[in-house]
Protein backbone atom coordinates (compact mmCIF):
# COMPACT_ATOMS: atom_id res chain seq x y z
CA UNK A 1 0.23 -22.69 26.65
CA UNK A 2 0.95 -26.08 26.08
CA UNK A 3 2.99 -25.38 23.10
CA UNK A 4 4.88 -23.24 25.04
CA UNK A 5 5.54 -26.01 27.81
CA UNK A 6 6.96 -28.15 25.18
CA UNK A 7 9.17 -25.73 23.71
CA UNK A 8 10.49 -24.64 26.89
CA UNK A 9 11.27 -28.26 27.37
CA UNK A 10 12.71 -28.74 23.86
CA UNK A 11 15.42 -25.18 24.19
CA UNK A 12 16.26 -27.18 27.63
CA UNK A 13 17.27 -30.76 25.63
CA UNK A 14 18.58 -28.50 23.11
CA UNK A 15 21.05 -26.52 25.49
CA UNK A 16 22.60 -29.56 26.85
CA UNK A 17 26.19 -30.09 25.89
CA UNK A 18 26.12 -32.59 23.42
CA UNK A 19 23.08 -31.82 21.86
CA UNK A 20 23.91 -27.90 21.64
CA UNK A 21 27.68 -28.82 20.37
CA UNK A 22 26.07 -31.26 17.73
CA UNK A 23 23.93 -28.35 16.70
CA UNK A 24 26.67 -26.07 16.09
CA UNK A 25 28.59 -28.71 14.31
CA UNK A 26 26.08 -29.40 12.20
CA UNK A 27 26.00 -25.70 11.03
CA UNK A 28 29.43 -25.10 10.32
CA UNK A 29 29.30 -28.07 7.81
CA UNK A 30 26.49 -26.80 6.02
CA UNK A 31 28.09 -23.47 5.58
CA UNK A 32 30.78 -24.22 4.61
CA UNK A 33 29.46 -26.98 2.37
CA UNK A 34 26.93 -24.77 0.88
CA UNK A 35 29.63 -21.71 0.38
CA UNK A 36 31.56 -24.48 -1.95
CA UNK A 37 30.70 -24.57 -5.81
CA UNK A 38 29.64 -28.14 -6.87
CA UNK A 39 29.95 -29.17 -3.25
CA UNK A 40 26.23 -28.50 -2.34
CA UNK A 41 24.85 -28.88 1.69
CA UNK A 42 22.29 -31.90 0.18
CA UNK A 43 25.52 -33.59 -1.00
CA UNK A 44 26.82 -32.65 2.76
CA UNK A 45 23.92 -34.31 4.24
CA UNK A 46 23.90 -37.14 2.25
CA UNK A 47 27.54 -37.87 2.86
CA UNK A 48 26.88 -36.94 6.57
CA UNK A 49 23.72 -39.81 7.08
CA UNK A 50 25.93 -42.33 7.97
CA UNK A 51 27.54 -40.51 10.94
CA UNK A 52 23.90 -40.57 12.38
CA UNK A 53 23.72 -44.36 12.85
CA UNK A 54 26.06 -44.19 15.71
CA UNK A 55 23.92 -40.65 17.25
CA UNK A 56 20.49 -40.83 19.18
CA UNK A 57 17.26 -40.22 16.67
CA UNK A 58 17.00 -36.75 18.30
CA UNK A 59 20.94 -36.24 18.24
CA UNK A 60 20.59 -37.42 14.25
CA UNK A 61 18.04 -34.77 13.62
CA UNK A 62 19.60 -31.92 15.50
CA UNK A 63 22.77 -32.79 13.40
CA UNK A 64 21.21 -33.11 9.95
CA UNK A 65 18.89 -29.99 10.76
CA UNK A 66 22.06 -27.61 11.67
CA UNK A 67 23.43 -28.65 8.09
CA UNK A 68 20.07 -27.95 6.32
CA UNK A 69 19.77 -24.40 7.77
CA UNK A 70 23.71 -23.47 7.16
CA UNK A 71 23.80 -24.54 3.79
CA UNK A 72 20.73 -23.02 2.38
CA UNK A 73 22.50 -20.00 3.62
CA UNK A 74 26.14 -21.01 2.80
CA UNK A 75 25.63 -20.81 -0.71
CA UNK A 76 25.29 -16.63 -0.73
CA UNK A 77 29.07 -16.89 0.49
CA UNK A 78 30.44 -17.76 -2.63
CA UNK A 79 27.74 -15.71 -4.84
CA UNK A 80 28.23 -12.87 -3.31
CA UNK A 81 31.84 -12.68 -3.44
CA UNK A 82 33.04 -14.41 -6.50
CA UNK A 83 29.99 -14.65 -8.23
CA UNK A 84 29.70 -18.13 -8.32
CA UNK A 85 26.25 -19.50 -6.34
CA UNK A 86 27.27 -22.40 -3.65
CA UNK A 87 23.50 -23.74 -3.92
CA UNK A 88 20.91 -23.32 -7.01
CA UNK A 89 19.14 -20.90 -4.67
CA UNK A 90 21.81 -18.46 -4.44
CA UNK A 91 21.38 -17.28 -7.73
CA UNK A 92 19.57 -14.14 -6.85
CA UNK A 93 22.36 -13.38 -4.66
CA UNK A 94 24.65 -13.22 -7.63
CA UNK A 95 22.56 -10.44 -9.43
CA UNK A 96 22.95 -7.75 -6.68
CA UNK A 97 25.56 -8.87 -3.95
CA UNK A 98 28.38 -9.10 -6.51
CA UNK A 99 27.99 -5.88 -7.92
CA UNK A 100 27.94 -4.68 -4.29
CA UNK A 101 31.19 -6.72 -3.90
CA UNK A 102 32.85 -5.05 -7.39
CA UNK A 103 32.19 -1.72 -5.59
CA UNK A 104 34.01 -2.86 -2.42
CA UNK A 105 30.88 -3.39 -0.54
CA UNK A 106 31.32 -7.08 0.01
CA UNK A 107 31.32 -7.20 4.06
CA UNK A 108 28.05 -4.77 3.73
CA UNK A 109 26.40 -7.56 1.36
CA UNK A 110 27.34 -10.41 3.14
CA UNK A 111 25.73 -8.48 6.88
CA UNK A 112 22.40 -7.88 4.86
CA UNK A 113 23.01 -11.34 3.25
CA UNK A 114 23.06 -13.22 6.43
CA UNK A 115 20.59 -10.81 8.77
CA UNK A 116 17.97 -11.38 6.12
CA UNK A 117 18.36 -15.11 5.73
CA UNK A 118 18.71 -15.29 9.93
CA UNK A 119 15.60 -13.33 9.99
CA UNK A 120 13.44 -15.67 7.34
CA UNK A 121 14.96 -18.92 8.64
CA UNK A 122 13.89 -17.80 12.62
CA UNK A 123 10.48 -17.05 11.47
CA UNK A 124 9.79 -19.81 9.41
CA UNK A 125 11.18 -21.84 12.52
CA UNK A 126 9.17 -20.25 14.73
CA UNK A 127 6.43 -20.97 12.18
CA UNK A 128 6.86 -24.62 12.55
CA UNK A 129 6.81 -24.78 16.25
CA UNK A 130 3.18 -22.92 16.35
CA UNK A 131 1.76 -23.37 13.18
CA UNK A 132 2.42 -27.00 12.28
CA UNK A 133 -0.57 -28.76 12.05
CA UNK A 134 -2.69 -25.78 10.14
CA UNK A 135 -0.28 -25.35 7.92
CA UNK A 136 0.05 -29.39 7.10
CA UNK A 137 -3.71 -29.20 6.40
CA UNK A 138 -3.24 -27.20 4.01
CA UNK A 139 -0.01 -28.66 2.28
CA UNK A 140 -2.04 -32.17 2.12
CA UNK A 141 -4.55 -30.81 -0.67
CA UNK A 142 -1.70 -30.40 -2.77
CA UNK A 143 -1.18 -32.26 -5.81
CA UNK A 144 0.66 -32.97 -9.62
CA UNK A 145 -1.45 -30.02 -10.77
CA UNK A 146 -0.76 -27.67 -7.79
CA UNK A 147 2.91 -28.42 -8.15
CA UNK A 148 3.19 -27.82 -11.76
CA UNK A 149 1.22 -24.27 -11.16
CA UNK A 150 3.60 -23.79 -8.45
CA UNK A 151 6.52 -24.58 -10.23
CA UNK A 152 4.96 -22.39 -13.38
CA UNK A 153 4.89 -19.46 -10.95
CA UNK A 154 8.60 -19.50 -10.63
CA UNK A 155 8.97 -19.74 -14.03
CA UNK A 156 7.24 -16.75 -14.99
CA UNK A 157 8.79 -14.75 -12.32
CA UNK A 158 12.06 -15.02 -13.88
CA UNK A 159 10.68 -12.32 -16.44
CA UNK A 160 10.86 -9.92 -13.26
CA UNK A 161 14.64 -10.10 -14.18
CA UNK A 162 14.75 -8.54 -17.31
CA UNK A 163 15.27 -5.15 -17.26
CA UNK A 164 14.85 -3.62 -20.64
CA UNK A 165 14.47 -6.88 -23.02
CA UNK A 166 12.08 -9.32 -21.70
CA UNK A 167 11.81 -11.09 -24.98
CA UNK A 168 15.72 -11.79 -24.78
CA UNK A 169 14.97 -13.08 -21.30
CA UNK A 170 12.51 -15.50 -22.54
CA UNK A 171 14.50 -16.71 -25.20
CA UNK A 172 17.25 -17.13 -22.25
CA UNK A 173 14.28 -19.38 -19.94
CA UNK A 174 13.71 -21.44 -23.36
CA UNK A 175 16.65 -22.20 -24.10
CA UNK A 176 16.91 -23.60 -20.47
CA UNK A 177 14.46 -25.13 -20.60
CA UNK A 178 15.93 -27.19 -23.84
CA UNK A 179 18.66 -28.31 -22.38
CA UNK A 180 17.03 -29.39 -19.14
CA UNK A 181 14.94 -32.13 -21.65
CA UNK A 182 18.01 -33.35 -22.56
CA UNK A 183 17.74 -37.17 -20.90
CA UNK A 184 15.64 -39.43 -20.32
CA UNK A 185 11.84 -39.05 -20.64
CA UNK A 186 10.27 -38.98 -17.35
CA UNK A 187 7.00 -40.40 -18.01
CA UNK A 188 7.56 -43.01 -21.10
CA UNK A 189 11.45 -43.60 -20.40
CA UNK A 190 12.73 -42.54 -23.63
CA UNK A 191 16.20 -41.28 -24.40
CA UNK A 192 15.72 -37.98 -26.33
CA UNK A 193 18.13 -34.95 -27.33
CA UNK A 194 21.36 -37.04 -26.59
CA UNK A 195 22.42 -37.65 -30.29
CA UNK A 196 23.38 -41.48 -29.49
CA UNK A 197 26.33 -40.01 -26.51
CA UNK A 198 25.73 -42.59 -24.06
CA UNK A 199 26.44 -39.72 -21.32
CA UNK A 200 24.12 -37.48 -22.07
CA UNK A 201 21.15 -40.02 -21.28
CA UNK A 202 21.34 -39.30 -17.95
CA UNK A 203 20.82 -35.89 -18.70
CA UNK A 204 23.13 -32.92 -17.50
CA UNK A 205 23.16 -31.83 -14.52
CA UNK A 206 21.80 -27.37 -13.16
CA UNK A 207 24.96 -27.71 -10.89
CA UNK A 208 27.39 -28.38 -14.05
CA UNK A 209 25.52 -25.95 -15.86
CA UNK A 210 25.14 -22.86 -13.25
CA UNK A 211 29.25 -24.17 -12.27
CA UNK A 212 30.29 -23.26 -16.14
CA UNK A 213 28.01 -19.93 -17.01
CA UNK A 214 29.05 -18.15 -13.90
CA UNK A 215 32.24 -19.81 -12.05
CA UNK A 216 34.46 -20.99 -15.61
CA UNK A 217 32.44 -17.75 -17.89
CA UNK A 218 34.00 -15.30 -15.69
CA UNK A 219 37.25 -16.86 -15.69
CA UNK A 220 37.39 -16.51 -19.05
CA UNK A 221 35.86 -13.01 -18.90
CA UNK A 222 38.98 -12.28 -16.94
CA UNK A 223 41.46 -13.78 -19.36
CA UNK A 224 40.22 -11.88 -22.37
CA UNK A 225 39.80 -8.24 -21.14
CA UNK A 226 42.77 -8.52 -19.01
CA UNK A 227 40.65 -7.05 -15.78
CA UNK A 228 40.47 -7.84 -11.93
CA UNK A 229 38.26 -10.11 -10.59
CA UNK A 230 38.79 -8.35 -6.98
CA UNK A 231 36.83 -5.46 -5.21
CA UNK A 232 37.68 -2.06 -5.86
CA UNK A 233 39.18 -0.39 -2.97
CA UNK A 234 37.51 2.21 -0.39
CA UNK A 235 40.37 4.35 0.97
CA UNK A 236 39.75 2.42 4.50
CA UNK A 237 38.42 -0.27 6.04
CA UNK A 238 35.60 -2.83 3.92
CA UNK A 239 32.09 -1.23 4.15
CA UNK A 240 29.69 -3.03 6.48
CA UNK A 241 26.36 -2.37 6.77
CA UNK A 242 24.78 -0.39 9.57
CA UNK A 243 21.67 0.07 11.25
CA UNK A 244 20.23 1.85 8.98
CA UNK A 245 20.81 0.14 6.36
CA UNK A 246 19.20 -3.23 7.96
CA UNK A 247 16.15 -1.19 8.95
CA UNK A 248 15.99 -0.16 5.34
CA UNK A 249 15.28 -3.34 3.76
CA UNK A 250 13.17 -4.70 6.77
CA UNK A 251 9.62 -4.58 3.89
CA UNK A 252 12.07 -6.60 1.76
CA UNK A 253 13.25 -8.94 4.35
CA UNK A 254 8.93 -9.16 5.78
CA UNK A 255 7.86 -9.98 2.01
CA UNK A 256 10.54 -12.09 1.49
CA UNK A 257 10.04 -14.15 4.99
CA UNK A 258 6.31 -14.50 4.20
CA UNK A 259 7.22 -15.67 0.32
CA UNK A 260 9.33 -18.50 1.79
CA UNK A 261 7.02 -19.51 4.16
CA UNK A 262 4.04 -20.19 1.95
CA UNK A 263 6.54 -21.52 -0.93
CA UNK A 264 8.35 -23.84 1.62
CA UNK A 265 5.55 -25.69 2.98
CA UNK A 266 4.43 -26.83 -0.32
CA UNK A 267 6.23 -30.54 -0.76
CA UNK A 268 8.98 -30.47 -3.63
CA UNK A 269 9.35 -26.54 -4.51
CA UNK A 270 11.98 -25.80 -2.32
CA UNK A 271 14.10 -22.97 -1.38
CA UNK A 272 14.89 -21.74 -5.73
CA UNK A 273 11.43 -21.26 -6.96
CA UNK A 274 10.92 -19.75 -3.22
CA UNK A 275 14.13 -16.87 -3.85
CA UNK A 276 13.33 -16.06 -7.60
CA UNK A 277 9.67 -15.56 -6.77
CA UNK A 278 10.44 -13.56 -3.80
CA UNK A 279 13.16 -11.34 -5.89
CA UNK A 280 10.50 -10.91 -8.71
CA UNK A 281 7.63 -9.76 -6.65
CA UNK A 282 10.73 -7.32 -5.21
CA UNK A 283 11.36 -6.10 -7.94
CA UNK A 284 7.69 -5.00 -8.51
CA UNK A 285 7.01 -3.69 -5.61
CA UNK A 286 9.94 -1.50 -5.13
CA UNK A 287 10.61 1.97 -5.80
CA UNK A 288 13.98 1.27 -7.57
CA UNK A 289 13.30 -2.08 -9.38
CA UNK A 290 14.54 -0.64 -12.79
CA UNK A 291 18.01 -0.60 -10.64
CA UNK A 292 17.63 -4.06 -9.71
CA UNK A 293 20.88 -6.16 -10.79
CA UNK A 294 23.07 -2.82 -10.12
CA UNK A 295 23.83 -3.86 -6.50
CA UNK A 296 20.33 -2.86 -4.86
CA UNK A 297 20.05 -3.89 -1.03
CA UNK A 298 16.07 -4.90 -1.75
CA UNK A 299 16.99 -7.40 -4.24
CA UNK A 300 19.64 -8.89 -2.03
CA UNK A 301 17.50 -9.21 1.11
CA UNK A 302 14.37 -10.41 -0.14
CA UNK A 303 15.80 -13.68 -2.02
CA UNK A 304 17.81 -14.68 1.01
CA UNK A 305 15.10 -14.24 3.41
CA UNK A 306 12.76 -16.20 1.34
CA UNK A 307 15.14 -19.13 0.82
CA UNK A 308 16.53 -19.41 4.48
CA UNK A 309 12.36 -18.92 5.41
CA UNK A 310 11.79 -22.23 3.46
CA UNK A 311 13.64 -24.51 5.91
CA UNK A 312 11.13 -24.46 8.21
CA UNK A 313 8.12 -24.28 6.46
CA UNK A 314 9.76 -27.55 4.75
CA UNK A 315 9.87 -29.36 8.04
CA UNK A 316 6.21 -28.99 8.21
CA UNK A 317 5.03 -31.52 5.91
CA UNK A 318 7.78 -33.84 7.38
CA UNK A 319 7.23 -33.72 10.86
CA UNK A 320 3.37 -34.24 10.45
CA UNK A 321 2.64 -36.01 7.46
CA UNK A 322 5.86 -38.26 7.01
CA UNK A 323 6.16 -35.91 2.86
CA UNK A 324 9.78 -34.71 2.76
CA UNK A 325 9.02 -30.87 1.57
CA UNK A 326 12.59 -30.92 -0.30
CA UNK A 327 15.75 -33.22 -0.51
CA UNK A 328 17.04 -32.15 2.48
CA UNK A 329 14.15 -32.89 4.72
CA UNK A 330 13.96 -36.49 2.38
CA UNK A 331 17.62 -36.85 3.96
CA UNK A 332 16.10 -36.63 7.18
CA UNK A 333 13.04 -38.48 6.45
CA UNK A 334 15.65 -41.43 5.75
CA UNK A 335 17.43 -40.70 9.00
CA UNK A 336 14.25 -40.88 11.19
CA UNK A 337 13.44 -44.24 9.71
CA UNK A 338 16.36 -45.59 9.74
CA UNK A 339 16.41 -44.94 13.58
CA UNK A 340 12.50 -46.76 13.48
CA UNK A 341 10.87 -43.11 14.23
CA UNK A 342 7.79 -42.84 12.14
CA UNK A 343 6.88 -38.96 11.12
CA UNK A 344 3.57 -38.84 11.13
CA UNK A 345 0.47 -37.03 13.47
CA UNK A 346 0.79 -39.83 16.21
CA UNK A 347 4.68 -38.53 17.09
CA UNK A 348 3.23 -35.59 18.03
CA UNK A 349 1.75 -37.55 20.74
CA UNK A 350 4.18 -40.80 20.95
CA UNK A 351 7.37 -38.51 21.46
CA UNK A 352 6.62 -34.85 21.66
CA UNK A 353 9.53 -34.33 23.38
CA UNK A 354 11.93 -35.20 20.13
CA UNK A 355 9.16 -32.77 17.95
CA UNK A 356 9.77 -30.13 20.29
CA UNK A 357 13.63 -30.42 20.59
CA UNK A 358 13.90 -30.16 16.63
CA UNK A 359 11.78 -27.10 16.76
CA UNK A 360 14.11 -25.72 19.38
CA UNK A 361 17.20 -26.73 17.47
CA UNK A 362 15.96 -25.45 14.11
CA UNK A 363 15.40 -21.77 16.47
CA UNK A 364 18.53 -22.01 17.58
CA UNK A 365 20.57 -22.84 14.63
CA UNK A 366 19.22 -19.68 13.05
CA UNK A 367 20.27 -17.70 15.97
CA UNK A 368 24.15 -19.32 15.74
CA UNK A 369 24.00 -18.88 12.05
CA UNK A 370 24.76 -15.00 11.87
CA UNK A 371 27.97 -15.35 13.83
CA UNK A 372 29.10 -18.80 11.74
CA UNK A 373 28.05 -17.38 8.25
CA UNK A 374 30.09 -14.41 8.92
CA UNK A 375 33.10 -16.45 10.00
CA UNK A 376 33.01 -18.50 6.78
CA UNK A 377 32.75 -15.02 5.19
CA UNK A 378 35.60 -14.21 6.27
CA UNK A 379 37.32 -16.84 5.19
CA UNK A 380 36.33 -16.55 1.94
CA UNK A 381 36.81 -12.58 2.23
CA UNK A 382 40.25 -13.47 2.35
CA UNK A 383 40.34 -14.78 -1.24
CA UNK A 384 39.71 -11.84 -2.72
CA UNK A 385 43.09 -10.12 -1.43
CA UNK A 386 44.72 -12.41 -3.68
CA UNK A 387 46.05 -11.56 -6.95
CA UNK A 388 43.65 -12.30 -10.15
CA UNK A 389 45.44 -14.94 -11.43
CA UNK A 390 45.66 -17.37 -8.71
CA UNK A 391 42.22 -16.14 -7.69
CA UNK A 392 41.10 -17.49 -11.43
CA UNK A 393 43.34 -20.44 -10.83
CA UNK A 394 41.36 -21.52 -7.61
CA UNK A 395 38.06 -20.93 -9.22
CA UNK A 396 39.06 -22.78 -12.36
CA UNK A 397 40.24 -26.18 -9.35
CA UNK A 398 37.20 -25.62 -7.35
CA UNK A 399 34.97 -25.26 -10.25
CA UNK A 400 36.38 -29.03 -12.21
CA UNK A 401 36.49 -30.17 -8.89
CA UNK A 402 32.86 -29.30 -7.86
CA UNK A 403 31.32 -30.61 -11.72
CA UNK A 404 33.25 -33.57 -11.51
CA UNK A 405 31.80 -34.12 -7.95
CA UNK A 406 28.46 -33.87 -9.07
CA UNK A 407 28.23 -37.61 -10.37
CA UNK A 408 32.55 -38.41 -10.50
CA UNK A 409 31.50 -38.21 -14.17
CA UNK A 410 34.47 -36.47 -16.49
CA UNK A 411 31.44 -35.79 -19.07
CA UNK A 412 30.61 -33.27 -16.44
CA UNK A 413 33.67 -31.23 -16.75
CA UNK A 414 33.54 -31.26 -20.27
CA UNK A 415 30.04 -30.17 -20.18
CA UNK A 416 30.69 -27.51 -17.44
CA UNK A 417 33.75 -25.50 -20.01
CA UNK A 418 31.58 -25.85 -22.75
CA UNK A 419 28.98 -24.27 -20.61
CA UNK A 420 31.58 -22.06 -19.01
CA UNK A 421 32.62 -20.51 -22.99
CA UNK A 422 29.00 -20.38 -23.74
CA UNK A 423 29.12 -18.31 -20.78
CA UNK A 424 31.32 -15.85 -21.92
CA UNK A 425 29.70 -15.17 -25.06
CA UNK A 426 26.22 -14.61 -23.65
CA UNK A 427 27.86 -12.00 -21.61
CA UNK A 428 30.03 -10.22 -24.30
CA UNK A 429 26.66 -9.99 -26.41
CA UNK A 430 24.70 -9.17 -22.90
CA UNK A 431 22.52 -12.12 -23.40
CA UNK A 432 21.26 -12.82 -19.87
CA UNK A 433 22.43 -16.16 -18.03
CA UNK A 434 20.63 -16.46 -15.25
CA UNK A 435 17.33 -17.40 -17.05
CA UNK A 436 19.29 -20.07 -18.76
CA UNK A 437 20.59 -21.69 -15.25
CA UNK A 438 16.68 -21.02 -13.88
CA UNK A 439 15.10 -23.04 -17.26
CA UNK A 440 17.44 -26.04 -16.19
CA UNK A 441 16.65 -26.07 -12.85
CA UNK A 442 12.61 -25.53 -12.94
CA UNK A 443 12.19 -26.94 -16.78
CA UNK A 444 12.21 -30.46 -15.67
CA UNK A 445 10.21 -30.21 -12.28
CA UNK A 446 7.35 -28.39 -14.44
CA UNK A 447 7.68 -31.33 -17.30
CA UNK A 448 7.24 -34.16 -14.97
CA UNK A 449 4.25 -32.41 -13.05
CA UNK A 450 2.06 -31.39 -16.18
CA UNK A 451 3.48 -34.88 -17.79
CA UNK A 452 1.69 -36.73 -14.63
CA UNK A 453 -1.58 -34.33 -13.87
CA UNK A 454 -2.20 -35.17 -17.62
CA UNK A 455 -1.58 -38.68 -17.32
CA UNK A 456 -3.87 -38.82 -14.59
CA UNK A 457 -6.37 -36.38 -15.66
CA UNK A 458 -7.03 -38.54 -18.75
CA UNK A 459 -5.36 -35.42 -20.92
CA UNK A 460 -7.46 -33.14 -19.73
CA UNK A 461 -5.90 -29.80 -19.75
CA UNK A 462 -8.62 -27.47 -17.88
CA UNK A 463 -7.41 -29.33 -14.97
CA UNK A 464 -5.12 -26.90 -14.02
CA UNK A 465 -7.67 -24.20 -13.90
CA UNK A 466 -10.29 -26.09 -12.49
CA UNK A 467 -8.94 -27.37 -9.06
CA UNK A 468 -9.35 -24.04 -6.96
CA UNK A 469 -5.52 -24.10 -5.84
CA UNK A 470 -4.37 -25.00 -9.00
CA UNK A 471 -6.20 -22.60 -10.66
CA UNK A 472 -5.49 -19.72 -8.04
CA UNK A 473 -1.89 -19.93 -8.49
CA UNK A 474 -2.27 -20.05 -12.54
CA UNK A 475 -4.36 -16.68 -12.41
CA UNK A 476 -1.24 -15.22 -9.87
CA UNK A 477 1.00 -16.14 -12.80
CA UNK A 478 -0.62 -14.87 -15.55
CA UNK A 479 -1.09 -11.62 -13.34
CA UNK A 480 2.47 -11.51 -12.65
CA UNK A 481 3.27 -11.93 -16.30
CA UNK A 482 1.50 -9.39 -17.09
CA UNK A 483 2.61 -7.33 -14.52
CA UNK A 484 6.23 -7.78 -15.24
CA UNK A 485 5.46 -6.77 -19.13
CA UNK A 486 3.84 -3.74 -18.11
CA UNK A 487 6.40 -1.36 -18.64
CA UNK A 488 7.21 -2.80 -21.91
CA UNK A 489 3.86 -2.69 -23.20
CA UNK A 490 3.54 0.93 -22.13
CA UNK A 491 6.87 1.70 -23.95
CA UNK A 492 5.48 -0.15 -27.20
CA UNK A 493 2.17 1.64 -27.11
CA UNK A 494 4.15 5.30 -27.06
CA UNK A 495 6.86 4.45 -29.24
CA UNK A 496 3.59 3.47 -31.33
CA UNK A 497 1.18 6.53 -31.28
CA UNK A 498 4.77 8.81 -31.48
């Protein structure tokens, strides 16, 4: 009941003018922010920290909050209708909401899209308010071998992708993989893999990478088969989703909520390892998984409900333990010190009243955000009216604009067409992509955790199988993978005895 007090009184800060109005500003930013290529809602709330010095430490945090929860969303925008994921965590959205958009079912993606990701972000906040401190127990007996098993998970999941040639898919994740090494060592500090280029030291960059495979690779699809990049038409208006089809995918959207909200609260996997998992175990589970990546509502709605369901299950560690679960909350960590406000157990009890109106906020931003992802939807709907050529024009601008962005680097744009024909030519041989984009992005978490559980485990390896969380989530992954090979086992063992 006294939960309930306080969150009364938090919806009743929240609702005042300025704090509600900061609240919906902060939302439209991060959609639209997130719906950019290259632009990314971190990069948003980054640029955005300074405009807090002049707000009130709640005010800051309502602000910041609004952009975290529009932008993890945002991202789906852009995948969904030109293919080209706004945030790394969009990716799933690209495998079944732009086939739906090819078959002129883009306003029917983009409802599921944004009901499932309203859905996982409102329970995950709701999460937070009532579940904080059990839940921040739990995240606390996390460590480097925890988060490398974690991270593992996701990788392994990606094989739930691969449809008929798992070992292509693999080779896809390795490859990855390789080029996320490229860089700097992270434990000894060594330059390795940049063949004496000064730029390449610093490594380069998922966003660059993910930019050219999908964004600049279907550009140049579009040049050399001479075919349109926009929806085909349906005799009438755009098909939007009904009832029916929401209730539909409701186990997708449940599995995919409760996904998120265990991946979320773990500090540094974030909302990617949270969507790829969820849209692997999807894939399992459902009936039509061999159609998955035809444009299959299940494998639209159970990524974005997982994602969006990671912003507040990130919050948790933050507001109770001062351990930013992901960049964005480390944003905010930054903003609540600058302001002198310490996260930690005792805030609960120093200033309750700022805990509660952030819980309320992060409620009602999920609420607002059907109504402002679908008006950014729109706006972007209207892009794909245009004809192909300036529509590959302003992918080709956005997409330079976006890698160049990424560190004002120009290596980056180089890197990002190279990338972008490389692209091309996995898809003209139907070598898979999206593996690729996922090795870059995981890759170097998973190096840098098993690189410091050894280092502190004197190299001993059973540590990851030992520690009963660690070791949990290991066995899960080996299940999975063997799960996910399943069918092609049982196809090897009849082609076999025939």
């Amino acid at each position: 009941m006294a939960a309930l007090e306080l969150l009364g009184g938090g919806f009743l800060a929240a609702f005042e003018i300025w704090a509600f109005l900061t609240i919906v500003t902060g939302l439209l930013v991060g959609v639209v922010a997130g719906a950019l290529p290259g632009i990314s809602f971190v990069n948003a709330m980054a640029m955005a920290l300074p405009f807090t010095y002049v707000m009130e430490p709640t005010q800051s945090m309502l602000f910041l909050g609004g952009i975290y929860v529009g932008g993890v969303f945002g991202g789906s925008i852009s995948a969904i209708l030109i293919n080209v994921p706004g945030t790394p965590a969009s990716l799933p959205a690209t495998w079944d909401g732009y086939p739906m958009t090819k078959r002129g079912e883009a306003k029917r993606a983009l409802t599921i899209a944004v009901t499932a990701s309203a859905t996982g972000g409102l329970v995950s906040a709701l999460m937070l308010a009532f579940l904080s401190a059990p839940f921040a127990t739990f995240a606390l007996k996390f460590s480097q071998p925890e988060f490398f098993a974690a991270t593992l998970l996701g990788l392994v999941s990606v094989i739930a992708i691969a449809k008929d040639q798992p070992i292509v898919t693999m080779v896809s994740l390795l490859l990855g993989i390789a080029v996320g090494t490229v860089g700097i060592d992270p434990l000894y500090g060594q330059a390795r893999f940049s063949f004496g280029v000064p730029e390449m030291e610093s490594g380069i960059r998922f966003v660059v990478v993910m930019i050219g495979l999908f964004a600049i690779g279907e550009v140049v699809d579009l040049l050399a088969t001479d075919r349109d990049l926009r929806p085909k038409k349906t005799g009438g208006k755009a098909i939007g989703a009904k009832l029916a089809d929401i209730l539909g995918v409701k186990g997708a959207i449940a599995r995919g909520t409760g996904i998120g909200c265990l991946i979320g609260m773990i500090p540094g996997a974030g909302a990617t390892p949270g969507a790829v998992i969820a849209y692997g175990i999807e894939k399992q589970v459902s009936k039509r998984g061999d159609e998955f990546g035809t444009g299959i509502d299940e494998a639209l709605a159970a990524p974005e409900a997982a994602k969006n369901a990671t912003t507040g299950a990130a919050m948790i560690p933050l507001l109770t333990l001062g351990i930013p679960g992901s960049a964005a909350t480390a944003i905010m960590l930054a903003a609540m010190m600058l302001h002198g406000v310490n996260p930690g157990p005792l805030l609960f009890i120093m200033d309750p009243t700022m805990v509660y109106t952030i819980f309320a906020a992060m409620i009602i931003a999920n609420v607002l955000m059907i109504g402002a992802g679908i008006g950014v939807a729109q706006m972007f709907a209207f892009l794909m009216r245009t004809p192909p050529a300036i529509l590959a024009a302003f992918i080709i601008v956005l997409s330079v604009v976006g890698a160049y962005g990424v560190r004002n680097n120009i290596f980056d744009v180089y890197a990002c067409l190279a990338f972008g024909v490389l692209g091309w030519g996995m898809k003209r041989v139907g070598f898979p992509s999206a593996p690729l984009v996922l090795g870059v992005i995981l890759g170097p978490l998973a190096e840098r955790y098993f690189l410091t559980s050894m280092a502190n485990s004197h190299q001993d390896w059973t540590v990851f199988f030992t520690r009963p969380i660690s070791g949990t989530i290991m066995a899960m992954a080996l299940i999975f993978m063997l799960w996910s090979l399943a069918p092609a086992i049982r196809r090897l063992i009849r082609h076999i005895r025939s």
